[in-house]
Protein backbone atom coordinates (compact mmCIF):
# COMPACT_ATOMS: atom_id res chain seq x y z
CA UNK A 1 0.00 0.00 0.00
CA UNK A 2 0.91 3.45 -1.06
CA UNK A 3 1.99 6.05 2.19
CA UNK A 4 -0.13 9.51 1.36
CA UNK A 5 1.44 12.44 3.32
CA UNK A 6 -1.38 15.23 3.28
CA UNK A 7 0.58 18.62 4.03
CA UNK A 8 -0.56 21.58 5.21
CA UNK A 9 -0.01 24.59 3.31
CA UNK A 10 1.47 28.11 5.45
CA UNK A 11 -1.32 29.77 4.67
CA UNK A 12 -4.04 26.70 5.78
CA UNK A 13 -2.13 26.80 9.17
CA UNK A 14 -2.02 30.83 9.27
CA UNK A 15 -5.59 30.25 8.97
CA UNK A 16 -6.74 27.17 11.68
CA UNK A 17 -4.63 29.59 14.30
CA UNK A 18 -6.99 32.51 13.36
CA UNK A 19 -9.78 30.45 14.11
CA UNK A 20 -8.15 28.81 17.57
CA UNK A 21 -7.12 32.08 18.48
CA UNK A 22 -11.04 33.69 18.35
CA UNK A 23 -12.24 30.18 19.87
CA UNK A 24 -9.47 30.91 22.53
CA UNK A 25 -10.27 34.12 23.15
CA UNK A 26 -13.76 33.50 23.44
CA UNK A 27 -13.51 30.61 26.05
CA UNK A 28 -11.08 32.96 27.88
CA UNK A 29 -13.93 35.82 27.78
CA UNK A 30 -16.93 33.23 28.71
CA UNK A 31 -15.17 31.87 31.85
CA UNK A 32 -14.30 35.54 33.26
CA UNK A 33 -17.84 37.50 32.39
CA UNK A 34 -19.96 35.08 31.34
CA UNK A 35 -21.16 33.90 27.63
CA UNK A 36 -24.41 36.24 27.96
CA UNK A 37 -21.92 39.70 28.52
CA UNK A 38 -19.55 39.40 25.96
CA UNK A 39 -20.12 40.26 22.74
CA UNK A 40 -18.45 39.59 19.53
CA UNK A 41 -16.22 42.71 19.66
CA UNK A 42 -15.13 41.62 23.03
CA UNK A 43 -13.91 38.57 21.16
CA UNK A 44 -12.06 40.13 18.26
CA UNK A 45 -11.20 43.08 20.60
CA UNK A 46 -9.41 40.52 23.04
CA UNK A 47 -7.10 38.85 20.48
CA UNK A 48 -6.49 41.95 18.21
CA UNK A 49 -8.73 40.38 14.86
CA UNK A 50 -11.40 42.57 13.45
CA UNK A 51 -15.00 41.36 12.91
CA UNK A 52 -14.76 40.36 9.50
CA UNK A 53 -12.00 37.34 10.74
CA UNK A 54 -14.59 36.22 13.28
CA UNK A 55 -17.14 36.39 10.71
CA UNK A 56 -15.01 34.17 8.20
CA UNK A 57 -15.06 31.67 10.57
CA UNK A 58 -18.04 31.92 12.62
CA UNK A 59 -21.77 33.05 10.92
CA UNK A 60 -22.69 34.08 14.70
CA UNK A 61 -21.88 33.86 18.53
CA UNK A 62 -24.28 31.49 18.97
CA UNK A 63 -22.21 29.46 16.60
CA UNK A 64 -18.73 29.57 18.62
CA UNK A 65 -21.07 29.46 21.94
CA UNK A 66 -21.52 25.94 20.68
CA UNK A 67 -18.03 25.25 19.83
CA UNK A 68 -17.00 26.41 23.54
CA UNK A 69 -19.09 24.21 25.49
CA UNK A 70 -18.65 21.04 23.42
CA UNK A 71 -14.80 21.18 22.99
CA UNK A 72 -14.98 21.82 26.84
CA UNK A 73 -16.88 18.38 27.47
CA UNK A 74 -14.65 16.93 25.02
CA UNK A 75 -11.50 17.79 27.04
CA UNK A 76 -13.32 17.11 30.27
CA UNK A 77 -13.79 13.39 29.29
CA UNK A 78 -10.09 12.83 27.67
CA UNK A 79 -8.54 14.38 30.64
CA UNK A 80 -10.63 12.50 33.60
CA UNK A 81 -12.68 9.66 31.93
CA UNK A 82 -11.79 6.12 31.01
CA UNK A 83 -14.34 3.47 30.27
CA UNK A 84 -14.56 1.07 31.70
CA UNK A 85 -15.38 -2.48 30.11
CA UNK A 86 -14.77 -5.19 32.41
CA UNK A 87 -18.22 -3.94 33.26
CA UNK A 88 -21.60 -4.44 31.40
CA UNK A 89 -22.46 -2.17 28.22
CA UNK A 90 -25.21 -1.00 30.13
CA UNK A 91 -23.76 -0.17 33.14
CA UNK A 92 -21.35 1.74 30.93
CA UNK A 93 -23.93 3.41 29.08
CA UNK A 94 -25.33 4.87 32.98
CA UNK A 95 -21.98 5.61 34.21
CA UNK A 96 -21.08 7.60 31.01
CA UNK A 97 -24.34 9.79 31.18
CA UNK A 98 -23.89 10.35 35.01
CA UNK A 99 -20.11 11.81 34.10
CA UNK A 100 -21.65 13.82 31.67
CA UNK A 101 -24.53 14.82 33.94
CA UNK A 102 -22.19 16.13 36.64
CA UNK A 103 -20.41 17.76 33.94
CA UNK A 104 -22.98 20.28 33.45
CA UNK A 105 -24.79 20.18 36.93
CA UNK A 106 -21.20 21.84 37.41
CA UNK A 107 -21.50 24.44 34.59
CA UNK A 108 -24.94 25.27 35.86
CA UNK A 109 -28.39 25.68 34.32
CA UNK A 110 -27.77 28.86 32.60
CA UNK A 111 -24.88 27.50 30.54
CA UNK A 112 -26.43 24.37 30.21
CA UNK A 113 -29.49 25.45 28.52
CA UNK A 114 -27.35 27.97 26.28
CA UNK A 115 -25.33 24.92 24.82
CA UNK A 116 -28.88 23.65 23.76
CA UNK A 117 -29.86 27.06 22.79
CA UNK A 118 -26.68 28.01 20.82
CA UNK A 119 -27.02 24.29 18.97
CA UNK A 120 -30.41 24.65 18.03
CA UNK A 121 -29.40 28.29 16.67
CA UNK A 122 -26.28 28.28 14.78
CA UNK A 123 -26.92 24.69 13.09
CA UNK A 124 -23.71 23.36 14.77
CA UNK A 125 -23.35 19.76 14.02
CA UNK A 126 -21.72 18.56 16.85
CA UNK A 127 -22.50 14.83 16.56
CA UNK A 128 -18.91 14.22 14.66
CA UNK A 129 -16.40 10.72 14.85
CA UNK A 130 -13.24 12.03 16.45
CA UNK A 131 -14.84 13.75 19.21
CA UNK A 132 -14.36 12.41 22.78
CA UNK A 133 -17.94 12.32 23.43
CA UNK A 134 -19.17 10.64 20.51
CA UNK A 135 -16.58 8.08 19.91
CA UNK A 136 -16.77 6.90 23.35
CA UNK A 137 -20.88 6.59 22.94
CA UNK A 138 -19.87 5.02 19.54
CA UNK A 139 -17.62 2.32 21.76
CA UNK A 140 -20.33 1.91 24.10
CA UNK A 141 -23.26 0.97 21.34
CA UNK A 142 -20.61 -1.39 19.04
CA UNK A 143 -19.99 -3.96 22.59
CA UNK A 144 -23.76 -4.33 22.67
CA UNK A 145 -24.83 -4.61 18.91
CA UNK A 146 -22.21 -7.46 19.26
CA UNK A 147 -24.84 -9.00 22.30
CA UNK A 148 -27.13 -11.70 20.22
CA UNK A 149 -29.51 -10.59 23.04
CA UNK A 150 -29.23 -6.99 21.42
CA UNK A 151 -31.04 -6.66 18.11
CA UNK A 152 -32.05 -3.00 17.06
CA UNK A 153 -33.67 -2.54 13.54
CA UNK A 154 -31.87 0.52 12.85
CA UNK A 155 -29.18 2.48 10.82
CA UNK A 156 -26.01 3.51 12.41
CA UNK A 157 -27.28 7.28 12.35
CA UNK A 158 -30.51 6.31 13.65
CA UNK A 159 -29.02 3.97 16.68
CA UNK A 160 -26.50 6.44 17.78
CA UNK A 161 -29.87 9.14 18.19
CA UNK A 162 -31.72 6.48 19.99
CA UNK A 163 -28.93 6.63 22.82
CA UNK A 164 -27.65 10.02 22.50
CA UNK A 165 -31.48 11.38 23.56
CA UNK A 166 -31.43 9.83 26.90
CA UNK A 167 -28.64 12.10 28.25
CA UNK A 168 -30.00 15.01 25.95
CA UNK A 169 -33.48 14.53 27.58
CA UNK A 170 -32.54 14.11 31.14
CA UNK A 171 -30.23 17.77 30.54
CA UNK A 172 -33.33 19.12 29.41
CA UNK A 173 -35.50 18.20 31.81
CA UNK A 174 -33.27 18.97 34.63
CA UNK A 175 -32.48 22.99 33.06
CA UNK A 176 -36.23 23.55 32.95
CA UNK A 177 -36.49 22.14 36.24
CA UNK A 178 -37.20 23.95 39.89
CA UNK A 179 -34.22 24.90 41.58
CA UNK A 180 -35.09 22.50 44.08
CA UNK A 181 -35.35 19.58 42.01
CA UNK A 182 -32.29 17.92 43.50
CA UNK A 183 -34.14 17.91 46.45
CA UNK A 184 -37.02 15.99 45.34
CA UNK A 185 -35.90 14.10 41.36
CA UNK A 186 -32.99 11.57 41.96
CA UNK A 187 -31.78 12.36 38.25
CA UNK A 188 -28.95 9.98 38.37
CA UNK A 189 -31.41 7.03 39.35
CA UNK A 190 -33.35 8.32 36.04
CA UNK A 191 -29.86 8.26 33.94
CA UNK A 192 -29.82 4.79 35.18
CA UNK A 193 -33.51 3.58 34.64
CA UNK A 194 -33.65 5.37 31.02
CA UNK A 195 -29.74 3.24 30.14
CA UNK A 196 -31.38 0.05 31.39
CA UNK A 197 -34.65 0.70 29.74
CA UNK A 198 -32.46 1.37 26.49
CA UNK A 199 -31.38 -1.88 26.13
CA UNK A 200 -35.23 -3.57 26.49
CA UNK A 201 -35.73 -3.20 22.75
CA UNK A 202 -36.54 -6.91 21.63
């Protein structure tokens, strides 16, 4: 087999560290005042690039709002996550979505629901192989399509949805939720129901 070395041309990486440099700057910004205060001059403003550059890359903030909370779970779970699989797919399936759940029970509500918000917005397809997240879901769902006991009469596209919503619809239940909730709704005992109840498919 022939070796294929893709290079990069000076001007291709000139142009990825424009982009990291507004995503950095924005993260930077987000952290310190919050994502609902800054504004996209802030952004440019903060890493000396005028509006047009952020514009190149980005069609809104709602659009590197996205990017920001997503590459921050995806460096949450490569930096303190490692599955598990001496134990069953579906107890890896819970404990995944309770990691994830704590995740953003530590950003808060307010970010939470913007991550939904900026998504649903800007178009951002975040559901991508070679993310952290979804290649570790991916992981997750190819150990139990190889269960016999596991039969699902679906695409690949269409399986990975069926899982991804039970995390997706716990987060939104719990950011609509009273303040109190954690007082009353168990939510990681739901994580765990909804994974087993997953599985119950034949």
């Amino acid at each position: 087999m022939m070796n294929v070395s893709i290079n990069t041309t000076p001007q291709e990486e000139k142009s990825e560290l424009t982009r990291q440099s507004l995503i950095n700057s924005a993260k930077e910004l987000f952290i310190k005042y919050g994502v609902k205060k800054v504004t996209i001059n802030d952004i440019c403003n903060n890493c000396g690039l005028t509006k047009g550059s952020f514009y190149y890359y980005f069609p809104s903030k709602n659009h590197i709002v996205a990017i920001f909370l997503n590459s921050g779970l995806d460096d949450h779970i490569e930096s303190n996550y490692t599955l598990d699989q001496s134990l069953s797919y579906r107890e890896q399936l819970a404990n995944y979505y309770i990691f994830i759940f704590d995740y953003f029970v530590n950003l808060g509500k307010q970010l939470t629901g913007l991550s939904f918000l900026s998504l649903i917005n800007a178009s951002v397809n975040v559901e991508i192989k070679g993310r952290p997240y979804v290649d570790t879901l991916a992981s997750i769902i190819t150990q139990a399509q190889k269960d016999d006991s596991f039969d699902i009469n679906m695409n690949e596209e269409e399986t990975y949805y069926y899982f991804t919503t039970i995390i997706t619809g716990i987060l939104m239940e719990w950011c609509i939720s009273e303040d109190n909730s954690n007082n009353i709704i168990d939510w990681k005992k739901l994580i765990k129901k909804k994974s087993e109840l997953c599985f119950n498919v034949n």
